[in-house]
C-alpha atoms as a PDB file:
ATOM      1  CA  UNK A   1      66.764  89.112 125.045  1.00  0.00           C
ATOM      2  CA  UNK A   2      68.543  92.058 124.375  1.00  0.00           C
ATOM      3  CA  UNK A   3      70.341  92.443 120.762  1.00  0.00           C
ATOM      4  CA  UNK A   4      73.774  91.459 120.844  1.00  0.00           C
ATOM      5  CA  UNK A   5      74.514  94.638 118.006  1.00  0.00           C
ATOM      6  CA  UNK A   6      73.873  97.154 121.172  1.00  0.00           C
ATOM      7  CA  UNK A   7      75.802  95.373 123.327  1.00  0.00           C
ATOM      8  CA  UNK A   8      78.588  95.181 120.614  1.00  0.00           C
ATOM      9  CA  UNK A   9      77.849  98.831 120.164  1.00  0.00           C
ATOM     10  CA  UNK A  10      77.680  99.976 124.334  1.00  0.00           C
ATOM     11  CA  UNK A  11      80.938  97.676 125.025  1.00  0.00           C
ATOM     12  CA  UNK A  12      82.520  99.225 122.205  1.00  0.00           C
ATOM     13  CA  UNK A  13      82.365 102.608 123.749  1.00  0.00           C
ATOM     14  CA  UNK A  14      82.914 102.150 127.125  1.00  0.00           C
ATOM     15  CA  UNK A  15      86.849 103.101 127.372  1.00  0.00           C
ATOM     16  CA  UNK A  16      85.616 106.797 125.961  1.00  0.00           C
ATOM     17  CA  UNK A  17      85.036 108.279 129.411  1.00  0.00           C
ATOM     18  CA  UNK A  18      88.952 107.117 130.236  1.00  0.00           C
ATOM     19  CA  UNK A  19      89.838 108.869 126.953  1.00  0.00           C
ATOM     20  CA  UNK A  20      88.139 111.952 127.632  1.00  0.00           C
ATOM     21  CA  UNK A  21      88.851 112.165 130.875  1.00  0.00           C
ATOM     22  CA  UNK A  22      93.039 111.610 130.439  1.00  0.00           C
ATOM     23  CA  UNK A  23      95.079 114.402 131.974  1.00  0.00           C
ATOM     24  CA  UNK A  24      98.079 113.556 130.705  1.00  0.00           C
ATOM     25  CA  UNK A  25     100.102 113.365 127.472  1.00  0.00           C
ATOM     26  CA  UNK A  26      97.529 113.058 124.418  1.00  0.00           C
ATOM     27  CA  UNK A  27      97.066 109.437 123.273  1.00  0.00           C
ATOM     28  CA  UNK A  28     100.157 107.752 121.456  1.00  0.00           C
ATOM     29  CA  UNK A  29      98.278 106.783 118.315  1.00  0.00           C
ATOM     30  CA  UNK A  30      96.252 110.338 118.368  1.00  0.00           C
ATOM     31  CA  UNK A  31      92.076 110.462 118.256  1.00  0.00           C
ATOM     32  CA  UNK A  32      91.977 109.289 114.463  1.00  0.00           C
ATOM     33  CA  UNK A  33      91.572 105.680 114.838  1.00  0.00           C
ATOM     34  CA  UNK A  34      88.699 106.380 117.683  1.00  0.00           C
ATOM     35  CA  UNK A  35      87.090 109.074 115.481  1.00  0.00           C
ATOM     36  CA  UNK A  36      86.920 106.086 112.637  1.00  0.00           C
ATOM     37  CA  UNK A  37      85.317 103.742 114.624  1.00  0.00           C
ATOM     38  CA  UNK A  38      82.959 106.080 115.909  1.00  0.00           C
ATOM     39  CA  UNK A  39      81.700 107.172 112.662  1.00  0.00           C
ATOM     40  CA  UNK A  40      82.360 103.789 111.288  1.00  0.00           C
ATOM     41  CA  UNK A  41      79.683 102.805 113.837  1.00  0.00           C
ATOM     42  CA  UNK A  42      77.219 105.438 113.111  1.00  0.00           C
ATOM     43  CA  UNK A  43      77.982 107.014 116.237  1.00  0.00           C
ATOM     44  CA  UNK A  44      78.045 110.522 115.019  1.00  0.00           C
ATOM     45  CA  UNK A  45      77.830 112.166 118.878  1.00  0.00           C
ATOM     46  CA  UNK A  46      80.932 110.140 120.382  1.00  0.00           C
ATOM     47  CA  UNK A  47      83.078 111.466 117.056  1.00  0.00           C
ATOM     48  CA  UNK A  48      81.838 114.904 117.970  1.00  0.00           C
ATOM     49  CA  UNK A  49      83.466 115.010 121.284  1.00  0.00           C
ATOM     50  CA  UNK A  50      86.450 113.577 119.802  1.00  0.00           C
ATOM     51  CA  UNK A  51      86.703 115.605 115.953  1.00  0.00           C
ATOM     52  CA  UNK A  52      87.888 118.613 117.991  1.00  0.00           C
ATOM     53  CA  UNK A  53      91.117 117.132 119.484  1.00  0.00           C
ATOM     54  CA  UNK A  54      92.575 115.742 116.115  1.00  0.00           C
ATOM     55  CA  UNK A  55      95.440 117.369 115.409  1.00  0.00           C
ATOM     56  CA  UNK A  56      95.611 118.003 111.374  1.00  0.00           C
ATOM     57  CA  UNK A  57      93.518 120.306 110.262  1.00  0.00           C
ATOM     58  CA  UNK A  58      92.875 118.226 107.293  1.00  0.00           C
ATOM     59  CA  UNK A  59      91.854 115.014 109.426  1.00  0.00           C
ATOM     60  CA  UNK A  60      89.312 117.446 110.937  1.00  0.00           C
ATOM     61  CA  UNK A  61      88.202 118.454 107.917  1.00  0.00           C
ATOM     62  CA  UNK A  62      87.707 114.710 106.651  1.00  0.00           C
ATOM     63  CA  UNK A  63      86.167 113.709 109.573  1.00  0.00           C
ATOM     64  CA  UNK A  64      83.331 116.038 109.435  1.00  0.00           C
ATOM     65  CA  UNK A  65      82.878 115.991 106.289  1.00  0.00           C
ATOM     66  CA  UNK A  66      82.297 112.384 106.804  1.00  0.00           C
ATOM     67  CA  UNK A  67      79.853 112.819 109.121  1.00  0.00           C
ATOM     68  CA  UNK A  68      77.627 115.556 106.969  1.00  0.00           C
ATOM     69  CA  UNK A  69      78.916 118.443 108.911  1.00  0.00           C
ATOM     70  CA  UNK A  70      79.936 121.042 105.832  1.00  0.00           C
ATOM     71  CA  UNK A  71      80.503 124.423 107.993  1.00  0.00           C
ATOM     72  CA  UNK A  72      82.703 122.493 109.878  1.00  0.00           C
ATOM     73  CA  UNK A  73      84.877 120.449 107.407  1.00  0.00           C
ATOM     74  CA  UNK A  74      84.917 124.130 105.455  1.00  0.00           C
ATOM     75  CA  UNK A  75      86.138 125.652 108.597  1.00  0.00           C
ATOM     76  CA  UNK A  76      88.498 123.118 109.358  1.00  0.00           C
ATOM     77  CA  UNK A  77      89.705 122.924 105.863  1.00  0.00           C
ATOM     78  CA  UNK A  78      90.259 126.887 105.840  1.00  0.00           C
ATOM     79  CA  UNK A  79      92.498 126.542 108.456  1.00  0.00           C
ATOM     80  CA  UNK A  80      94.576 124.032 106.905  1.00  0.00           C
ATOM     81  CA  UNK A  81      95.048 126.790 103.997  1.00  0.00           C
ATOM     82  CA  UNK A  82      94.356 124.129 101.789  1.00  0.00           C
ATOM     83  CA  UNK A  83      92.383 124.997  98.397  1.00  0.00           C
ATOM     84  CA  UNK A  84      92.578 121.555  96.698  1.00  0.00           C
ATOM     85  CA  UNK A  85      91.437 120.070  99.874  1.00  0.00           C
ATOM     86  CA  UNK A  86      88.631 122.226  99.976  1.00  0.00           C
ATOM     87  CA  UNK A  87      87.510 122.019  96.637  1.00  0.00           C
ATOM     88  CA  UNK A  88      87.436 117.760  97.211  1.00  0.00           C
ATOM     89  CA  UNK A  89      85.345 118.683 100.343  1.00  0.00           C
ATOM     90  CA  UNK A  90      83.183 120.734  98.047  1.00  0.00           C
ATOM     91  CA  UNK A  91      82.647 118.254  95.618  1.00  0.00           C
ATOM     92  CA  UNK A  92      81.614 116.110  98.284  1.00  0.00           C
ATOM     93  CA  UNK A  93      78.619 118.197  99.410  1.00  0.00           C
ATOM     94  CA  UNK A  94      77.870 118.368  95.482  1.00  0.00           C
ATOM     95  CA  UNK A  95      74.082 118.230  96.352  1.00  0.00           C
ATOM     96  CA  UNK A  96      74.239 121.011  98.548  1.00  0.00           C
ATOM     97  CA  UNK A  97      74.133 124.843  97.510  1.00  0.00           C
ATOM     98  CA  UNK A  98      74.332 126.024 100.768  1.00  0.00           C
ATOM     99  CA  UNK A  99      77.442 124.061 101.539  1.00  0.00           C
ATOM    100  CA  UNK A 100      79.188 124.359  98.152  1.00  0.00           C
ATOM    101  CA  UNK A 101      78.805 128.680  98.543  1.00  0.00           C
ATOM    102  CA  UNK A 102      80.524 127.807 101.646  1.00  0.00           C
ATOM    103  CA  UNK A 103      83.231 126.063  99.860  1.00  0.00           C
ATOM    104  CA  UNK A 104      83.626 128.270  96.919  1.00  0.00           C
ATOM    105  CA  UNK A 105      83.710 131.548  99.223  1.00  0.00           C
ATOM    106  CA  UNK A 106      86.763 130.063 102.052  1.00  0.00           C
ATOM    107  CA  UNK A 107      88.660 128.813  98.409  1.00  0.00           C
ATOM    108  CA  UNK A 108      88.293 132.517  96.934  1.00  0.00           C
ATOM    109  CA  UNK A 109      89.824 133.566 100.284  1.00  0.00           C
ATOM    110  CA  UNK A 110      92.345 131.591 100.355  1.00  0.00           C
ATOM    111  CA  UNK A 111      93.146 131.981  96.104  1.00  0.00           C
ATOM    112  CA  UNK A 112      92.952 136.323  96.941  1.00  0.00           C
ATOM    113  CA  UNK A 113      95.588 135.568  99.836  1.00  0.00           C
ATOM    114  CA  UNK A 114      98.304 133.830  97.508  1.00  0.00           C
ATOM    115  CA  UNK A 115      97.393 130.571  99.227  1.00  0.00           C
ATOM    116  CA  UNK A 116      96.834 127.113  96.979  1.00  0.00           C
END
């Protein structure tokens, strides 16, 4: 008998190829709920497809930071020109050198532009 959790799971995805296939106005509640659930899920490929077409910089920046993705929520975060939001983010990734440089080098940027 197959586990009810992976149907939950399957079922719970299913209207993601109508989402991503949508030509028309972007949806009325945006991508963050679905990104949520996705990652609330532990389904760290169906947020990928749908991190991209959040809106806010700063959701993007959450959300892949969420998901473990540093480069990304540093990039994300730059683009928000957002210094305290980056410096959360970096605290976030405390346990990671490579990902804190990352951090402290895109807030130095932004602090040498005039930007907080």
């Amino acid at each position: 008998m197959p586990s009810t959790n992976s149907n939950l799971n399957k079922s719970m995805f299913e209207p993601k190829d109508q989402i991503g296939t949508m030509g028309g106005p972007a949806l009325p509640f945006g991508y963050r709920p679905f990104v949520e659930a996705c990652i609330d899920a532990d389904e760290k490929g169906e947020a990928l497809k749908y991190i991209p077409k959040l809106a806010d910089p700063r959701e993007k920046a959450e959300a892949y930071a969420r998901i473990g993705m540093a480069k990304e929520a540093a990039d994300a975060a730059s683009q928000a020109k957002d210094g305290e939001l980056l410096g959360r983010l970096k605290l976030s990734f405390a346990q990671n050198a490579a990902a804190s440089s990352i951090f402290d080098t895109l807030r130095d940027r932004l602090s040498f532009q005039g930007v907080s």
